[in-house]
C-alpha atoms as a PDB file:
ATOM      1  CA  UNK A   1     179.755 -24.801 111.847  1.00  0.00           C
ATOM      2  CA  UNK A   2     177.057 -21.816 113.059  1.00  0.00           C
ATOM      3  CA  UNK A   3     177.282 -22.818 116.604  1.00  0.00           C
ATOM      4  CA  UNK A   4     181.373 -22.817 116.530  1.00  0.00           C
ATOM      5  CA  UNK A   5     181.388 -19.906 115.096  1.00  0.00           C
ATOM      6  CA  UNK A   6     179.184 -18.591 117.360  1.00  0.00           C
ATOM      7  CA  UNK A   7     180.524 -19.937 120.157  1.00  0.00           C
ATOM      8  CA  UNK A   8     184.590 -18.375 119.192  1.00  0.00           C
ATOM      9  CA  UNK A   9     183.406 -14.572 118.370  1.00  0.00           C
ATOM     10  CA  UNK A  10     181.395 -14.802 121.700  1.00  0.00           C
ATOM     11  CA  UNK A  11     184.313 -16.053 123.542  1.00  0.00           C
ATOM     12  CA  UNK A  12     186.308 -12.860 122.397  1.00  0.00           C
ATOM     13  CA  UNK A  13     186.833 -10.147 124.744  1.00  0.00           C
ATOM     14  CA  UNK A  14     187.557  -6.301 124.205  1.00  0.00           C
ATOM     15  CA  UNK A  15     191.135  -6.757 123.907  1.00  0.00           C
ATOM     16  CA  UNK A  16     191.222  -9.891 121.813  1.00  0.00           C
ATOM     17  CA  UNK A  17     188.340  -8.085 118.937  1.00  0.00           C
ATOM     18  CA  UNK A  18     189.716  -7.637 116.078  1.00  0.00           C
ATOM     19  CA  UNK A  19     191.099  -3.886 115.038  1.00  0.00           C
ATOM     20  CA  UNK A  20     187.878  -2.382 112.719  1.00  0.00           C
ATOM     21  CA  UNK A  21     188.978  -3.323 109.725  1.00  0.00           C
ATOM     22  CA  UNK A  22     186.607  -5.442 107.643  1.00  0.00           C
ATOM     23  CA  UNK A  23     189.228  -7.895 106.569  1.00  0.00           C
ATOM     24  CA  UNK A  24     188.013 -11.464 105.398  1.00  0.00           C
ATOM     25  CA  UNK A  25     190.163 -13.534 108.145  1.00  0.00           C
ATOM     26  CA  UNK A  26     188.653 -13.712 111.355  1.00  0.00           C
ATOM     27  CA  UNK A  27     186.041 -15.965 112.885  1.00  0.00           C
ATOM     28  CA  UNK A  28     184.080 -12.977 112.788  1.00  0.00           C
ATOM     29  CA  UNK A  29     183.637 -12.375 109.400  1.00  0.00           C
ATOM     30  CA  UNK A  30     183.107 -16.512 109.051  1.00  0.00           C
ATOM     31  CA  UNK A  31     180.266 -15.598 111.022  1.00  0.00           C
ATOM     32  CA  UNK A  32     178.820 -12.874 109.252  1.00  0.00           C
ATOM     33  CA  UNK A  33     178.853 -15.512 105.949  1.00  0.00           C
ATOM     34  CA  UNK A  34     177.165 -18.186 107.800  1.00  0.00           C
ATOM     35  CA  UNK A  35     174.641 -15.926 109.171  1.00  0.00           C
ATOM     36  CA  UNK A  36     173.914 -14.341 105.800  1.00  0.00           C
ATOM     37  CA  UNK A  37     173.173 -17.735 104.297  1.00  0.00           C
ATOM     38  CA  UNK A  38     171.060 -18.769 107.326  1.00  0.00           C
ATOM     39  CA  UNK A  39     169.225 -15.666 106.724  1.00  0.00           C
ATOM     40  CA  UNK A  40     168.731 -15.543 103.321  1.00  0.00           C
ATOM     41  CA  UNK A  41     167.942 -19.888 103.278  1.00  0.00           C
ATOM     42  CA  UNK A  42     165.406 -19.670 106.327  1.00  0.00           C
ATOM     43  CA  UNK A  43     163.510 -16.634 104.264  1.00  0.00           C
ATOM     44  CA  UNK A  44     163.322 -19.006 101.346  1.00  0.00           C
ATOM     45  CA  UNK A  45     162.398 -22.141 103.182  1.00  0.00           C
ATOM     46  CA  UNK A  46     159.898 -22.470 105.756  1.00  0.00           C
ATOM     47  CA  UNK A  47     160.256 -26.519 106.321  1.00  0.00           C
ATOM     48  CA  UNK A  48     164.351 -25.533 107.130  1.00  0.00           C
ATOM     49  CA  UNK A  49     162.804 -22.291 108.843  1.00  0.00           C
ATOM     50  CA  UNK A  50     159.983 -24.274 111.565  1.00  0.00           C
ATOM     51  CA  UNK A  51     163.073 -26.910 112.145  1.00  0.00           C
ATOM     52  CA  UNK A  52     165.517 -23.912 113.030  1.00  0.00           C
ATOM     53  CA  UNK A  53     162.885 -21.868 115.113  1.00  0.00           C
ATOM     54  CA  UNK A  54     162.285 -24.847 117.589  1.00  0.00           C
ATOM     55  CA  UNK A  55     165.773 -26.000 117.975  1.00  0.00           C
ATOM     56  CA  UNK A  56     166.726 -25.576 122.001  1.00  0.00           C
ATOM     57  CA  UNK A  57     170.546 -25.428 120.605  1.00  0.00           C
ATOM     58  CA  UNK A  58     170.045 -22.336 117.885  1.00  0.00           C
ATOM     59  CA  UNK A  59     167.497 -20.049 118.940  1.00  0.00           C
ATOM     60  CA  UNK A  60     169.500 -19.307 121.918  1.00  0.00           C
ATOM     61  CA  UNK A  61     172.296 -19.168 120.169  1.00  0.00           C
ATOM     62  CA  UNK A  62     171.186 -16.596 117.959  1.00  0.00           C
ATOM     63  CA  UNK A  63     169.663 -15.052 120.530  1.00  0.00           C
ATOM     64  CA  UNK A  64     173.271 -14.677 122.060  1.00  0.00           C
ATOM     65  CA  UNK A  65     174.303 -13.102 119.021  1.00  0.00           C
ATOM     66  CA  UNK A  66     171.974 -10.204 119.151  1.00  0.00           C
ATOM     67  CA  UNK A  67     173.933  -8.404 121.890  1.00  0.00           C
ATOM     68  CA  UNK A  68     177.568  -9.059 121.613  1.00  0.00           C
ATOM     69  CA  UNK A  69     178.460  -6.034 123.400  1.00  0.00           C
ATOM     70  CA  UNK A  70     181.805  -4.624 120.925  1.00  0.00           C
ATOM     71  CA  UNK A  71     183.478  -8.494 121.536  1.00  0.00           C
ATOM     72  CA  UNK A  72     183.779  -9.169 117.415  1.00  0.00           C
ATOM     73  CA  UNK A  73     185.059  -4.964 117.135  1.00  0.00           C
ATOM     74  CA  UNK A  74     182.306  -2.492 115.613  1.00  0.00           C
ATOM     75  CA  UNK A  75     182.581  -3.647 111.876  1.00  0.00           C
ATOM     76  CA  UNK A  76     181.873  -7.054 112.684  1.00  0.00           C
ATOM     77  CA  UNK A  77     179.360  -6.632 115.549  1.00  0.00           C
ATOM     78  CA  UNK A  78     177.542  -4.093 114.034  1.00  0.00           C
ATOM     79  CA  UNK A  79     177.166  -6.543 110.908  1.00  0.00           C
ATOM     80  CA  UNK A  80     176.628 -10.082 113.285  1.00  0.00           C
ATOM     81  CA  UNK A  81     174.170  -8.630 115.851  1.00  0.00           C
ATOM     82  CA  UNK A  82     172.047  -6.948 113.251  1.00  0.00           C
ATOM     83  CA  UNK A  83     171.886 -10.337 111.216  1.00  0.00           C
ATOM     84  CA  UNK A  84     171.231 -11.941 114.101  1.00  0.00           C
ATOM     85  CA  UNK A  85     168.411  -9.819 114.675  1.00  0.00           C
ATOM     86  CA  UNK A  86     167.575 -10.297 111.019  1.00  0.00           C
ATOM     87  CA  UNK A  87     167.333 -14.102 111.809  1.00  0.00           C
ATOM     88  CA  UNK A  88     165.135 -14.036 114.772  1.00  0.00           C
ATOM     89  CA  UNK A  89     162.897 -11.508 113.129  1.00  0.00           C
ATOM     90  CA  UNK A  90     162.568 -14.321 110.178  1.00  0.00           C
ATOM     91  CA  UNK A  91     161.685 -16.593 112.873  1.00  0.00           C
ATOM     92  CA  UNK A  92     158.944 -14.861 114.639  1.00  0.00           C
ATOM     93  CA  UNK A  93     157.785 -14.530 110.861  1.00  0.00           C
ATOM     94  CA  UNK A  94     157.001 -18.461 110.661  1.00  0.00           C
ATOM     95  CA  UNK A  95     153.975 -20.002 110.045  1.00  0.00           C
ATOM     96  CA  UNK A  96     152.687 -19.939 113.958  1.00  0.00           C
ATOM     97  CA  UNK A  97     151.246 -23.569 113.473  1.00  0.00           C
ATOM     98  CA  UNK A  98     154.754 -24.733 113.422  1.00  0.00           C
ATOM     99  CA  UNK A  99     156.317 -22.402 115.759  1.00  0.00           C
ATOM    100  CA  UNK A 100     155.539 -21.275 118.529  1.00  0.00           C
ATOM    101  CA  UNK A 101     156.017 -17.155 117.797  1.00  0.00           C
ATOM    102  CA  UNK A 102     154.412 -15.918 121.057  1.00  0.00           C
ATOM    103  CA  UNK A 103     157.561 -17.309 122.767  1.00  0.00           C
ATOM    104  CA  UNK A 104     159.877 -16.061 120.204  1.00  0.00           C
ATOM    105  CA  UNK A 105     158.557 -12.509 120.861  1.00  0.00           C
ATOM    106  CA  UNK A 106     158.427 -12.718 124.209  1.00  0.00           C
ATOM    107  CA  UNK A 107     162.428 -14.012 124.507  1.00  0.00           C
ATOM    108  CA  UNK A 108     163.242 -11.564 122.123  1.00  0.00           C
ATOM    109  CA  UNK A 109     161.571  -8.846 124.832  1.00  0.00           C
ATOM    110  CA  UNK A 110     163.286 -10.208 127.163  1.00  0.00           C
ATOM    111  CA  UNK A 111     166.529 -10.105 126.244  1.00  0.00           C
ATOM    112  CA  UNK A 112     166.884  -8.100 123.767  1.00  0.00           C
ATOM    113  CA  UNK A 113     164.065  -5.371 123.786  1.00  0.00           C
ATOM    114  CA  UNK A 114     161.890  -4.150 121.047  1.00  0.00           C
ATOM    115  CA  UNK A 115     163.364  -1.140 120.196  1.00  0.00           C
ATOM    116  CA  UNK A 116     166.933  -2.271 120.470  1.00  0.00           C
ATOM    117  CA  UNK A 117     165.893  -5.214 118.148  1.00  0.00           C
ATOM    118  CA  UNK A 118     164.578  -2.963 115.693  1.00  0.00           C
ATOM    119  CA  UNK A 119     167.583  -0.142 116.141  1.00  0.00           C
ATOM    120  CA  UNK A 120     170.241  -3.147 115.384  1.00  0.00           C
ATOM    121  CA  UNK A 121     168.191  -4.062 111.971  1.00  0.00           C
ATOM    122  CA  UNK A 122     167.634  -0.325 111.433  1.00  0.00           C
ATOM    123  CA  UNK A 123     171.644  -0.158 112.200  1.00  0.00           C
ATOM    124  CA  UNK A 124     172.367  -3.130 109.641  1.00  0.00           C
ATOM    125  CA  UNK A 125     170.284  -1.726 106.798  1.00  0.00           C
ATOM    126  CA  UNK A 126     171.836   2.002 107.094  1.00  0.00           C
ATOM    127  CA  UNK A 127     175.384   0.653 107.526  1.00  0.00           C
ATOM    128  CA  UNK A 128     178.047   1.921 104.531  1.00  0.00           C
ATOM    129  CA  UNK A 129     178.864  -2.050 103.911  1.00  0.00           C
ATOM    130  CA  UNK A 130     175.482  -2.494 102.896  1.00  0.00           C
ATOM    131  CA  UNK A 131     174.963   0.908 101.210  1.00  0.00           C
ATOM    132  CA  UNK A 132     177.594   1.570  99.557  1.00  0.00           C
ATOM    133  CA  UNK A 133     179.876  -2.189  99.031  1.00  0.00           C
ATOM    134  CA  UNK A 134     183.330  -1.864  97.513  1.00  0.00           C
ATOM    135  CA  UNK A 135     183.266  -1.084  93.611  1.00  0.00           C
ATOM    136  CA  UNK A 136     186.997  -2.308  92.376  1.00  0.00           C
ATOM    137  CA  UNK A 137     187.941  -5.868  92.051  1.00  0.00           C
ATOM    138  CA  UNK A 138     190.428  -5.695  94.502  1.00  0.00           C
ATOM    139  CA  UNK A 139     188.019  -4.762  97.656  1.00  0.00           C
ATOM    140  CA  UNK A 140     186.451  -6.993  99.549  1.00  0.00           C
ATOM    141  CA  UNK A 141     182.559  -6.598  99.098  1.00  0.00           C
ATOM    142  CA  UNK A 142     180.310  -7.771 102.076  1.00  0.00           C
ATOM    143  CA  UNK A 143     176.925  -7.763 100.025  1.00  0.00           C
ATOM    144  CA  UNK A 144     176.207  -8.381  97.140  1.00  0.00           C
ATOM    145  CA  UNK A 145     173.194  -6.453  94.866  1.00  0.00           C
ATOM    146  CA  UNK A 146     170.924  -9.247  94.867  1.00  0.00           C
ATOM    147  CA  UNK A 147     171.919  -9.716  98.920  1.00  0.00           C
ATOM    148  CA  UNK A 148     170.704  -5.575  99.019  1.00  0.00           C
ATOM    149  CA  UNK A 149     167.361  -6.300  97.048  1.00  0.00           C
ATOM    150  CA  UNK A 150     166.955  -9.504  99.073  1.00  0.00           C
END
């Protein structure tokens, strides 16, 4: 399920992202979900997080996801490339006997860059979806308290 939803929001162009509105329907925001459960499971887990961090199919997958470049609109890439970044950060986190973090880091150089990395967390954690989430019953809300505190 990560990987085809991965694979769809990359696919999307300029003109096919979706307008800026944070609504819960688009491949996108199925996305965002699956990467905030990754996130939050592989923090929680480190046999599920050594098994993720040496796959050859996700770790350059969510290395892909780091830089959309405005494909998934700026609600939703904001949100997916600073999870993404999240993620990989998680991995280079792992126990180094099981992965191998030295590569991590260095792809994550590489392709991403330090400082962009860290801007794109910086970016997630200061964004209003995360501050501030809807109040009333009716809104959608992206994060939840414990997500925040997490």
């Amino acid at each position: 399920a990560f990987s085809a939803c991965a694979r769809s929001c990359m696919a999307l162009n300029d003109a096919d992202a979706d307008d800026d509105s944070p609504a819960p329907s688009s491949a996108a925001s199925s996305l965002l979900g699956l990467l905030k459960l990754l996130v939050y499971w592989l923090a929680s887990c480190p046999s599920v997080l050594a098994n993720f961090a040496t796959s050859p199919v996700m770790v350059p997958l969510a290395m892909d996801l780091t830089s959309l470049d405005g494909r998934c609109g700026s609600f939703f890439g904001l949100q997916i490339e600073g999870l993404a970044c999240l993620l990989m950060g998680i991995c280079i986190k792992a126990d180094q006997g099981e992965v191998d973090v030295a590569s991590l880091m260095s792809l994550l150089a590489r392709r991403v860059g330090i400082e962009a990395f860290q801007q794109k967390v910086e970016r997630l954690w200061r964004s209003e979806a995360l501050q501030r989430p809807a109040k009333g019953l009716a809104d959608f809300r992206w994060y939840s308290a414990s997500y925040r505190a997490f």
